[in-house]
N, C-alpha and C. Protein backbone atom coordinates (compact mmCIF):
# COMPACT_ATOMS: atom_id res chain seq x y z
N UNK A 1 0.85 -1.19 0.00
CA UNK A 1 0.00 0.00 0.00
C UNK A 1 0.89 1.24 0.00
N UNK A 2 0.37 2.40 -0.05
CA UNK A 2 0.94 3.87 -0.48
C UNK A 2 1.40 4.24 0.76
N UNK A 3 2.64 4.78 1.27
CA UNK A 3 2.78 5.76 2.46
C UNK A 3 2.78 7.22 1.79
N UNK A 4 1.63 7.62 3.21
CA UNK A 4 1.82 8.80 3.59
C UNK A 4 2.31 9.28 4.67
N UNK A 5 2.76 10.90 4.62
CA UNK A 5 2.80 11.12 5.75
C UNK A 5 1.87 12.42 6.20
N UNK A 6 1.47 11.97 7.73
CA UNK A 6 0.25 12.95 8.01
C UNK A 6 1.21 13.97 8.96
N UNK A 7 1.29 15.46 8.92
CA UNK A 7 1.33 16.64 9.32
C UNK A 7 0.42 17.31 10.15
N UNK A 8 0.54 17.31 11.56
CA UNK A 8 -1.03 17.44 12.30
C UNK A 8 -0.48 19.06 12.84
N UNK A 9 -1.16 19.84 12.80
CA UNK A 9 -1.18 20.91 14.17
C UNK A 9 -1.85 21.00 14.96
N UNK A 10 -2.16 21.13 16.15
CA UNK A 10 -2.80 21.54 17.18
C UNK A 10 -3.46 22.31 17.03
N UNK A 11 -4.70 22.30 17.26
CA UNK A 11 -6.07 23.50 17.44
C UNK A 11 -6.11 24.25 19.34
N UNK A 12 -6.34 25.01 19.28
CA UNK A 12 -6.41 25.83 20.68
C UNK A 12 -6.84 24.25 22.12
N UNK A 13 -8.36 23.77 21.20
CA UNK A 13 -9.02 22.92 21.75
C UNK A 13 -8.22 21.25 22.04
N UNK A 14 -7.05 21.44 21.00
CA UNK A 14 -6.52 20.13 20.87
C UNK A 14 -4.98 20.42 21.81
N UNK A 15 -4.96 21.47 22.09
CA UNK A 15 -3.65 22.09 23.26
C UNK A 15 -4.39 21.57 24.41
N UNK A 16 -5.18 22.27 24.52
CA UNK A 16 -6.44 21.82 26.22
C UNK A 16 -6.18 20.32 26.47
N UNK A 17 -7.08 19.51 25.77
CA UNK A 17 -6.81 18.10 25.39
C UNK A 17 -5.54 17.73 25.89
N UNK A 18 -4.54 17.82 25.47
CA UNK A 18 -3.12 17.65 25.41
C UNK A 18 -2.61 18.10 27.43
N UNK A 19 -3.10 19.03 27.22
CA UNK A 19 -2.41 19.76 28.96
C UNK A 19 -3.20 19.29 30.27
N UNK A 20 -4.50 18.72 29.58
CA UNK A 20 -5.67 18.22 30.82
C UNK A 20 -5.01 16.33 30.75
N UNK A 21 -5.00 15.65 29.56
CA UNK A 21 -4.45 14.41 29.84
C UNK A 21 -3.34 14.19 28.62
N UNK A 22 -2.20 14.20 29.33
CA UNK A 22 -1.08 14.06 27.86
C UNK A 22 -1.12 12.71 27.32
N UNK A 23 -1.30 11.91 28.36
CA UNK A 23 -1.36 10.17 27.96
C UNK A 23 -2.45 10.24 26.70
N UNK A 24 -2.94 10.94 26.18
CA UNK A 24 -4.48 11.05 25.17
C UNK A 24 -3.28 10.95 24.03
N UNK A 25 -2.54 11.05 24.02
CA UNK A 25 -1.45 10.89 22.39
C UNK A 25 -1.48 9.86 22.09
N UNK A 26 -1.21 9.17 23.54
CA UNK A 26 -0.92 7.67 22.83
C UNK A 26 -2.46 7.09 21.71
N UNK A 27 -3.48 7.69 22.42
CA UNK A 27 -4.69 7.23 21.55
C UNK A 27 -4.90 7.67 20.03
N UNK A 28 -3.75 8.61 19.68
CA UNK A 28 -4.07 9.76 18.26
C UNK A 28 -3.83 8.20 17.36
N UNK A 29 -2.92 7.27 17.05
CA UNK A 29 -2.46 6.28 16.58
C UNK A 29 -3.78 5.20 16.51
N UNK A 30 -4.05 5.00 17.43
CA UNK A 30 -5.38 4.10 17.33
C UNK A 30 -6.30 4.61 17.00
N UNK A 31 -6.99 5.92 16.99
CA UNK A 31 -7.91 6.71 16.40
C UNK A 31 -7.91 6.48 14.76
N UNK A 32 -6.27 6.76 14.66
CA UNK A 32 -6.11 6.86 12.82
C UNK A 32 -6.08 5.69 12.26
N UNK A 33 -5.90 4.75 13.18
CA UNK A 33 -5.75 3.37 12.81
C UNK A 33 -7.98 3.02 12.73
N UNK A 34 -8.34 3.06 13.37
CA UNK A 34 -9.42 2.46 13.57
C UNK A 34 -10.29 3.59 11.97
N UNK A 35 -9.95 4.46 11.53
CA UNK A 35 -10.07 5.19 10.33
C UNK A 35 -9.86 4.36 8.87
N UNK A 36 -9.18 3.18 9.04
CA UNK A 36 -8.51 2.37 7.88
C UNK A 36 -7.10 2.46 7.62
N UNK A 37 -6.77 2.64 8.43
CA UNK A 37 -4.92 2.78 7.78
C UNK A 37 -4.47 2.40 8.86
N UNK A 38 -2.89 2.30 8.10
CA UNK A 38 -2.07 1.77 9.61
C UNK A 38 -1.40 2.45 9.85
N UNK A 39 -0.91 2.61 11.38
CA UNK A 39 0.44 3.76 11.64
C UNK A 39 1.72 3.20 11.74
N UNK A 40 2.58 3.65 10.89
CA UNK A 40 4.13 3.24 11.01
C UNK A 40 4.95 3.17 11.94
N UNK A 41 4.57 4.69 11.95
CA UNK A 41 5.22 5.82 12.85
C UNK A 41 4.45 6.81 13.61
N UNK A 42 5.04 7.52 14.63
CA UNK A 42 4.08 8.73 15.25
C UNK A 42 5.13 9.84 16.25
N UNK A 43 5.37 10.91 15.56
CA UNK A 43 6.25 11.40 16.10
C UNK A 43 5.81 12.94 16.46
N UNK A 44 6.16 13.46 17.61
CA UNK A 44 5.94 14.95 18.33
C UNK A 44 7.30 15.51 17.70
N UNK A 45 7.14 16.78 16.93
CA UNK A 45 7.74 17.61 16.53
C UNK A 45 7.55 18.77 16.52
N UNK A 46 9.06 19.58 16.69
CA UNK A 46 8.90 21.02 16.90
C UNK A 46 8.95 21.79 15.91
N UNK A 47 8.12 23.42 15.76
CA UNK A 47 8.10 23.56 14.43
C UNK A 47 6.64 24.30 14.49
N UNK A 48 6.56 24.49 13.11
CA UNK A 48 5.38 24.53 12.84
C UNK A 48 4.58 23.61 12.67
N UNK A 49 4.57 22.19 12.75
CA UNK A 49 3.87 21.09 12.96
C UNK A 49 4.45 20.70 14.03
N UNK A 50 2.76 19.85 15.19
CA UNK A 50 3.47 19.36 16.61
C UNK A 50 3.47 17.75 16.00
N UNK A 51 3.26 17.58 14.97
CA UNK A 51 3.14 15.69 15.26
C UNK A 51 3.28 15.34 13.66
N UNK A 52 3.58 14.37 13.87
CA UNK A 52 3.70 13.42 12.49
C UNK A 52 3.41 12.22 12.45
N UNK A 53 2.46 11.61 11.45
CA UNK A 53 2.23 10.35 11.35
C UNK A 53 2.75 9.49 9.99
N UNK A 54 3.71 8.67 10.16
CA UNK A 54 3.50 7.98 8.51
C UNK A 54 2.65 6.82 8.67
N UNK A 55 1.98 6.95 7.32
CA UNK A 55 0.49 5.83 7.55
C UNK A 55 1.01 5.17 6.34
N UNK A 56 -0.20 3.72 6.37
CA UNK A 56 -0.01 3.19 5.32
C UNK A 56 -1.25 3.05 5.09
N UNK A 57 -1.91 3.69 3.34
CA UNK A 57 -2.90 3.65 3.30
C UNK A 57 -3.67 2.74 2.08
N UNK A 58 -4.72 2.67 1.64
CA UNK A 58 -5.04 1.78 0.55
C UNK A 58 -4.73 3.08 -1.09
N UNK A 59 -5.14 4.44 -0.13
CA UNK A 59 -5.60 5.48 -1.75
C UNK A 59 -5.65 6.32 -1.01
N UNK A 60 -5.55 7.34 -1.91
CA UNK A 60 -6.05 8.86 -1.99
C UNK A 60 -7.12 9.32 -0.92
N UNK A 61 -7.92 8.54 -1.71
CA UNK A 61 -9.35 8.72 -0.77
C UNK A 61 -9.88 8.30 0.58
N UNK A 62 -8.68 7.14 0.95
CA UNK A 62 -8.93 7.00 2.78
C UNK A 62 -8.06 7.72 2.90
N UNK A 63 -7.10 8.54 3.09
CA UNK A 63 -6.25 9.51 3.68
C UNK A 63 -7.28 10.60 3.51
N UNK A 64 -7.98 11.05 2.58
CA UNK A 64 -8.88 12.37 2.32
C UNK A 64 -9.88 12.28 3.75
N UNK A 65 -10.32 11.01 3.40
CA UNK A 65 -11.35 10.70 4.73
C UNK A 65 -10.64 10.44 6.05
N UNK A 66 -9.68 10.17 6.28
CA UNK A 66 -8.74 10.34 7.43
C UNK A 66 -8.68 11.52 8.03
N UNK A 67 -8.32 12.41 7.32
CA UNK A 67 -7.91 14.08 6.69
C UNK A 67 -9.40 14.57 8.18
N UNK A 68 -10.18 14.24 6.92
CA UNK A 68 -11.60 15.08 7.34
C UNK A 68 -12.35 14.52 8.54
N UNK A 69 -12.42 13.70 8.68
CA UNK A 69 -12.68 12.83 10.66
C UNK A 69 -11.56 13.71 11.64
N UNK A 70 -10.21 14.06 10.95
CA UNK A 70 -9.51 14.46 11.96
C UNK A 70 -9.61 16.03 12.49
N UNK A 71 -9.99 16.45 11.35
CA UNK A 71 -10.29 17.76 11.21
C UNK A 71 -11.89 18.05 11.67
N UNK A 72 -12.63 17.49 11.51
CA UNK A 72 -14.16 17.50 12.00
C UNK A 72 -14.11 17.07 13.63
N UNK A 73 -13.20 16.60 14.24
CA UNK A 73 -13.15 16.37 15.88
C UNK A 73 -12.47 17.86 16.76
N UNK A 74 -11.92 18.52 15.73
CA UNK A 74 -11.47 19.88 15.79
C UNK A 74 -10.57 20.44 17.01
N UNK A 75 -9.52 18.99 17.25
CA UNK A 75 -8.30 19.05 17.94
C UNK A 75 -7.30 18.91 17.10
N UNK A 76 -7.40 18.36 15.81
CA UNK A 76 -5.60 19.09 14.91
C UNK A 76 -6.47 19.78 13.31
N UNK A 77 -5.38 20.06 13.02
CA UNK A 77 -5.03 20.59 11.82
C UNK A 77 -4.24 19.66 10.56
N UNK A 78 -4.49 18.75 9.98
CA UNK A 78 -3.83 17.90 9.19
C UNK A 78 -3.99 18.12 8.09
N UNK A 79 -2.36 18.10 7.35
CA UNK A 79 -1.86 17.89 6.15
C UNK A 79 -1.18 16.91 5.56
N UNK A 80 -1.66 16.14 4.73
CA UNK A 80 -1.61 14.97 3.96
C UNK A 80 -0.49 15.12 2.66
N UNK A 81 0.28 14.60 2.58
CA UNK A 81 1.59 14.18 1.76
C UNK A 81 1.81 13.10 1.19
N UNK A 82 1.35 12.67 -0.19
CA UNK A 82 1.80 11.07 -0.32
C UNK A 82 3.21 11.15 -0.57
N UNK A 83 3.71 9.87 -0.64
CA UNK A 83 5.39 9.57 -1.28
C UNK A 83 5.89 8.56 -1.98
N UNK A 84 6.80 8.89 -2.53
CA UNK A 84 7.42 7.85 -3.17
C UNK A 84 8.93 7.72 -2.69
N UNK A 85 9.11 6.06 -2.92
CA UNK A 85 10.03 5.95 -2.46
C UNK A 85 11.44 6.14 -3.04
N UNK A 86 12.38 6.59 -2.79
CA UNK A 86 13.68 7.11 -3.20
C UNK A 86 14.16 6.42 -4.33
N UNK A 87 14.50 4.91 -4.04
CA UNK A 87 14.37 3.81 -5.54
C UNK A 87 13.50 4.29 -6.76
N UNK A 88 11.77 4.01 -5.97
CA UNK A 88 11.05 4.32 -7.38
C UNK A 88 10.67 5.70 -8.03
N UNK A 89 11.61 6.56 -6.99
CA UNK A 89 11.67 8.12 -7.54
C UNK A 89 12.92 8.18 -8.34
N UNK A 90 14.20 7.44 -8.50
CA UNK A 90 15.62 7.41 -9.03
C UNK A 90 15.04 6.39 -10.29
N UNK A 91 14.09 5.46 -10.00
CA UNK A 91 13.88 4.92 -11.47
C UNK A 91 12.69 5.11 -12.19
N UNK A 92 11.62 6.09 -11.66
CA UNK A 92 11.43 6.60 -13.14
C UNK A 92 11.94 8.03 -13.09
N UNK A 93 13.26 8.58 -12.86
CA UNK A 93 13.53 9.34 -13.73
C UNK A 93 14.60 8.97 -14.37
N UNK A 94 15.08 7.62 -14.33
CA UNK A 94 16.37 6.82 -14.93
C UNK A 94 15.28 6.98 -16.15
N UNK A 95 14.42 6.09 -16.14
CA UNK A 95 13.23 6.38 -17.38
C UNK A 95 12.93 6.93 -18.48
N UNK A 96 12.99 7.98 -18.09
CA UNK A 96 12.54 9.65 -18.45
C UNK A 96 13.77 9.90 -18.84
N UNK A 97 15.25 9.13 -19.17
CA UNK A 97 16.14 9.85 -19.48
C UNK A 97 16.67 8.81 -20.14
N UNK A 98 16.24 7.84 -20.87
CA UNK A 98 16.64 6.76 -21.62
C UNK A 98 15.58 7.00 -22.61
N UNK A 99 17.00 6.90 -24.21
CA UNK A 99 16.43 7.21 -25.41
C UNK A 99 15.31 6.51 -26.04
């Protein structure tokens, strides 16, 4: 399946959340998981994004719907990134450059 990676920020309401029970992180992973995807990874970062998730998803369209459940509970802010991987980004542009 496709990795993405999810880009979350914190909403005012999703700081509260966070400062009333911090142990509630560990649940952000099972939340996104119980959404259809799986979590790789889950990382707190500083920055202009507090968190990162790489998921593994089926498509486009469960990350969209991931996206919008996360955003409709109106404790983060998420931005969605698909990727490719370094190999199959070095071979098709090996590709693209063979006569």
């Amino acid at each position: 399946m496709p990795i993405y990676i999810l880009l979350s920020m914190l909403t005012t309401q999703g700081v509260e959340n966070i400062v009333e029970d911090p142990a509630c992180l560990r649940k952000i992973s099972q939340e996104i998981e119980n959404l259809g995807v799986t979590v790789l990874e889950h990382y707190a970062t500083l920055g202009q994004y507090d968190f990162v998730h790489v998921i593994d998803a089926p498509d486009n369209e469960t990350v969209a719907r991931v996206s919008m459940e996360l955003i409709a509970r109106g404790s983060i802010k998420p931005l969605s990134l698909p990727t490719i991987s370094i190999n199959d980004f070095i071979s098709r542009l090996s590709m693209d450059r063979q006569p």
